[in-house]
Protein backbone atom coordinates (compact mmCIF):
# COMPACT_ATOMS: atom_id res chain seq x y z
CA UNK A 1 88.70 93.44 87.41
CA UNK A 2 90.05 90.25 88.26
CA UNK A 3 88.70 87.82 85.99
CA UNK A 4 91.20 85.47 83.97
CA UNK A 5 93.64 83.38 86.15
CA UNK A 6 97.18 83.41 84.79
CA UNK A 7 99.31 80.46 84.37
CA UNK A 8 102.20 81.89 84.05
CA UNK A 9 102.51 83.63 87.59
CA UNK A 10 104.44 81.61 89.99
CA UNK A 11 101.72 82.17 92.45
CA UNK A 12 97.83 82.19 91.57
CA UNK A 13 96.66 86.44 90.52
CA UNK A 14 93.10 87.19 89.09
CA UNK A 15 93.88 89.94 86.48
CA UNK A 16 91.60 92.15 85.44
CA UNK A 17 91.88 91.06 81.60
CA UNK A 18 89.88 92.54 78.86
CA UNK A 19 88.98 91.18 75.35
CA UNK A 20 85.75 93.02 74.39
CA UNK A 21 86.18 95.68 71.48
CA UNK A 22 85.39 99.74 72.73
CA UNK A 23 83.80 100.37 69.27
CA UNK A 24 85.94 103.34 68.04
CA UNK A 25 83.92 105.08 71.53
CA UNK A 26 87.09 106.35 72.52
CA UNK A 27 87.02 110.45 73.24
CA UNK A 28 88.69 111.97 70.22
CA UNK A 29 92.01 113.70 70.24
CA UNK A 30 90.04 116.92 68.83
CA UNK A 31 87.80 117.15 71.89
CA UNK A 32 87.86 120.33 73.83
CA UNK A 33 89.41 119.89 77.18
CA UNK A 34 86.20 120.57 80.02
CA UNK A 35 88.61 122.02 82.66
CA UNK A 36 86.86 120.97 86.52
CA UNK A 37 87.12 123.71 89.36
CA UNK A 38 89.38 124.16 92.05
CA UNK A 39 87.65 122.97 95.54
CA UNK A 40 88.54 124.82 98.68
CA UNK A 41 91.91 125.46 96.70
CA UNK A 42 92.15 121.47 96.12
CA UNK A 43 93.24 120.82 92.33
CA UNK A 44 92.02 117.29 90.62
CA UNK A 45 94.00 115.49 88.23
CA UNK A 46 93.10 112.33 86.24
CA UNK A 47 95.10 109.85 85.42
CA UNK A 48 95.12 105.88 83.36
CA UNK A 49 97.65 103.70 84.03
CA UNK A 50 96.10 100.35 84.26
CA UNK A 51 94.01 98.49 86.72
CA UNK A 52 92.78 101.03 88.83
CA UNK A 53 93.18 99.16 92.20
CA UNK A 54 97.35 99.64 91.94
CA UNK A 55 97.35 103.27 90.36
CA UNK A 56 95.06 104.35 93.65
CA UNK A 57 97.04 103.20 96.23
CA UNK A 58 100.22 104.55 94.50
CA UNK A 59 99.21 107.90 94.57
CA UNK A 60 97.37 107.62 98.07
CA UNK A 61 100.78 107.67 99.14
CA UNK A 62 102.10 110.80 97.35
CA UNK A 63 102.57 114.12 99.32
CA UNK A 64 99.80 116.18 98.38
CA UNK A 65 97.22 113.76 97.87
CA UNK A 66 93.84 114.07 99.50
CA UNK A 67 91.88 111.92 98.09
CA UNK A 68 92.33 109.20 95.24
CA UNK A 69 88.72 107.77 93.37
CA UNK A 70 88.98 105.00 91.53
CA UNK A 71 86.30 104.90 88.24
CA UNK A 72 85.93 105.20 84.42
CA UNK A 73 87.33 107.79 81.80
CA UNK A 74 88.08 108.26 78.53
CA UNK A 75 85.42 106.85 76.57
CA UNK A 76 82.02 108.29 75.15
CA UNK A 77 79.40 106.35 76.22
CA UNK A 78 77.32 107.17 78.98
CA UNK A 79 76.92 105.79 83.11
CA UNK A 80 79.54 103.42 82.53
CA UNK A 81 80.17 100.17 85.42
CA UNK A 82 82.35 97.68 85.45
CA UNK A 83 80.30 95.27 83.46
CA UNK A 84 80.32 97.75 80.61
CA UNK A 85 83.08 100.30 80.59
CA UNK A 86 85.36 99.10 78.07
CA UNK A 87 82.82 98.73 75.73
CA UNK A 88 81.85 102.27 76.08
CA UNK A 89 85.22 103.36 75.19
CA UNK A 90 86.44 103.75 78.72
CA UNK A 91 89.69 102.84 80.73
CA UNK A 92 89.99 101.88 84.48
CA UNK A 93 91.05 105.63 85.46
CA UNK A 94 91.60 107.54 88.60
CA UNK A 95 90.74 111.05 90.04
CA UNK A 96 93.42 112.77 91.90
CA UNK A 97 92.25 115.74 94.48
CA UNK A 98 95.56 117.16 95.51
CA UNK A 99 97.17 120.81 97.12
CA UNK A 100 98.99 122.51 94.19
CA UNK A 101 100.98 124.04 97.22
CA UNK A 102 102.41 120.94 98.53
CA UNK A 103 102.82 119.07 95.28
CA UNK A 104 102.69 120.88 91.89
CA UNK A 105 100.94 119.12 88.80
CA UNK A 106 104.56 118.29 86.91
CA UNK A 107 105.28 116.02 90.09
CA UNK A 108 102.20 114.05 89.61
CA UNK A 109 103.48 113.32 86.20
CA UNK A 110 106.85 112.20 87.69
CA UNK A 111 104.37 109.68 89.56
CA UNK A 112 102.51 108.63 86.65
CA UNK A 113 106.22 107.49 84.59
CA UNK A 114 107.51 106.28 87.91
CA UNK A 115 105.17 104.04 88.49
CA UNK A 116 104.72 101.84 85.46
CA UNK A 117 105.93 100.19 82.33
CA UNK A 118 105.92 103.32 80.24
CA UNK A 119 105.87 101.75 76.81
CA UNK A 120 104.06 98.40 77.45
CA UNK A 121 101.01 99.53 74.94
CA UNK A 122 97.44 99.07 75.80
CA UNK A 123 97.61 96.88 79.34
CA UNK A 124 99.89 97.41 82.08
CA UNK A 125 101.42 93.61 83.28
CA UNK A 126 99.30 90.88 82.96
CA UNK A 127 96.06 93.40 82.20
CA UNK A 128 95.69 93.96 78.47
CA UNK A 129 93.11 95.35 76.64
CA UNK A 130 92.18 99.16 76.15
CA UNK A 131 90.41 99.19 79.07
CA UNK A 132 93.75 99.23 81.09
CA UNK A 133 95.60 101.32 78.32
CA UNK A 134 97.89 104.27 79.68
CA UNK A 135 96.08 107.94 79.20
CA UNK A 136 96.91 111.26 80.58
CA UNK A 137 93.96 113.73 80.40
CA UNK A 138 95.02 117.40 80.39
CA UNK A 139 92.56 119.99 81.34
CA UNK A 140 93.95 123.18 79.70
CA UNK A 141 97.10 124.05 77.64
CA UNK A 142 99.11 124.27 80.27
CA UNK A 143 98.79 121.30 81.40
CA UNK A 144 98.95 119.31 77.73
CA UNK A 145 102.40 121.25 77.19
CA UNK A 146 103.54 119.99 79.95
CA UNK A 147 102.88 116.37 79.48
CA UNK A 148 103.60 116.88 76.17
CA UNK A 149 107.20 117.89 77.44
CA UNK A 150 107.65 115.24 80.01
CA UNK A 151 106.88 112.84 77.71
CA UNK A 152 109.85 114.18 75.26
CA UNK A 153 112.45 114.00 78.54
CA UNK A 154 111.27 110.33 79.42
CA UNK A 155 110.96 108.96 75.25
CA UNK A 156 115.01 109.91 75.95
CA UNK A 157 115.64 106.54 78.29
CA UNK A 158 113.60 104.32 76.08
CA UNK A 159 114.19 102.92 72.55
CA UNK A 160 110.55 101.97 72.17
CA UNK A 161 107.82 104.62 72.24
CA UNK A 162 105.69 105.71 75.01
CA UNK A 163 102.69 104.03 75.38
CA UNK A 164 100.35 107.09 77.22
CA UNK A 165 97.81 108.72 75.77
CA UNK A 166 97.54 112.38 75.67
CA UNK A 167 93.41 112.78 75.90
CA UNK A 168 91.70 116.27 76.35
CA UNK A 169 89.40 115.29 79.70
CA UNK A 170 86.03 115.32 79.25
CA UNK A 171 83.76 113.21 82.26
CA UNK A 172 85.04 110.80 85.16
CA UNK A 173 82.66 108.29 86.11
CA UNK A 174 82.53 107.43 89.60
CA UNK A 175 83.36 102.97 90.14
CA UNK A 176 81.12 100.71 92.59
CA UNK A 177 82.52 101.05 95.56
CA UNK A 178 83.76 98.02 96.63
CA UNK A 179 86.44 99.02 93.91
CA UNK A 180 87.10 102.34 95.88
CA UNK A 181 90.30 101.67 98.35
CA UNK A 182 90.29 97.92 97.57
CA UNK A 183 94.47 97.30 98.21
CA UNK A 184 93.12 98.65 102.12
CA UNK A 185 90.59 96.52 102.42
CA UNK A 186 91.59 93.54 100.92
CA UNK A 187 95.34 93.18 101.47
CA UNK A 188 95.15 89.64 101.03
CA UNK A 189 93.76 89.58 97.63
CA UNK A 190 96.08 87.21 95.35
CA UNK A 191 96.15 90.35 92.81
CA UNK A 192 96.66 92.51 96.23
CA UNK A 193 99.94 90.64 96.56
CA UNK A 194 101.42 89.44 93.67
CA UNK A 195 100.93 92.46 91.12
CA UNK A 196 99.30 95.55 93.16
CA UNK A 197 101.86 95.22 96.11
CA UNK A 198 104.91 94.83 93.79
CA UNK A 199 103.72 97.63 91.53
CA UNK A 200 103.24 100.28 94.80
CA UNK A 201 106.19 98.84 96.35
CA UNK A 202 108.74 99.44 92.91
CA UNK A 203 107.23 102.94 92.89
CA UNK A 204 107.83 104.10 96.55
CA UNK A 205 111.59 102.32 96.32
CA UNK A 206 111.97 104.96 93.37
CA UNK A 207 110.92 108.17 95.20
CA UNK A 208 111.03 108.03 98.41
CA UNK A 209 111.20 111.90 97.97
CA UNK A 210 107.54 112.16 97.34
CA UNK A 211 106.01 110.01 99.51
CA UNK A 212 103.87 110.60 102.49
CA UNK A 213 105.81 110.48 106.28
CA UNK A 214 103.32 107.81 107.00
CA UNK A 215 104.76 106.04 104.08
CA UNK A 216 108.46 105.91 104.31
């Protein structure tokens, strides 16, 4: 993910830049939604926002959260890795197993604006490219009217649009795994420090009220 050194950073930070075209492999808007089931009355939610390494850690420390897996979504072509996934169509995305009685899905939302530029279009920071463009993929009605609608309360505070995509979900791809929990194990990481860090930190300064005890 970290492959073009930026100059203009004060302090040396791989990003995770990407030039490659996806080939129009995108999933279309038309798509039916493939809802997954509930496990042991866990709920998942997937999200894009990104480089995958800063979106996981921020909602690793959201109330609610089991489990956070970073991988690849969004696009059409088949077994994507990281060599490959933007040219299938996909964007760095994450899979969010959480308890619908602790936090409900319209909270993860809250997350997914709070924790970002919300109309910085295809990249977030110094990652551009579709493969880091913002999506939100809904699973059922319910949930696309509801991003639909938080979308319409949080287009009120900006004068440019937002940037996320509203994408019926179809198939996450599991990442390698020395992508999975990479701000933990590699806290050092010039990326780690000067963009993932900063991002996570930004977040958790804006709502305290949904993060983790271990977190405050």
């Amino acid at each position: 993910m970290k492959r073009l050194i930026f100059l203009v950073l004060l302090v040396t930070s791989v990003s995770c830049a990407q030039t490659s075209s996806d080939k129009n492999k995108k999933v279309s808007a038309d798509a039916e939604p493939v809802q997954v089931e509930d496990e042991d009355g866990m709920k998942k939610a997937y999200f894009a926002s990104g480089c995958f390494w800063c979106s996981e850690s921020i909602y690793n420390s959201v109330i609610g959260v089991k489990k956070v897996i970073a991988g690849y979504s969004g696009g059409t072509g088949e077994n994507p890795n990281y060599q490959n996934y933007v040219q299938k169509g996909h964007a760095e995305s994450i899979e969010v197993t959480y308890d619908p009685r602790v936090i409900e899905y319209r909270s993860l939302l809250t997350v997914y604006f709070g924790s970002q530029d919300v109309t910085q279009q295809n990249g977030q920071g110094p990652d551009q490219g579709s493969g880091y463009r913002s999506v939100i993929f809904y699973q059922n009605e319910n949930e696309k009217e509801l991003i639909e609608k938080t979308i319409e309360e949080v287009q009120k505070d900006y004068n440019k649009p937002i940037a996320a995509e509203i994408i019926p979900f179809q198939k996450f791809w599991e990442a390698e795994e020395y992508h999975q929990n990479y701000e933990v194990k590699n806290p050092t990481h010039p990326y780690i420090q000067n963009v993932s860090l900063p991002r996570l930190n930004r977040f958790q300064n804006k709502h305290p009220e949904l993060l983790k005890k271990s977190q405050k």
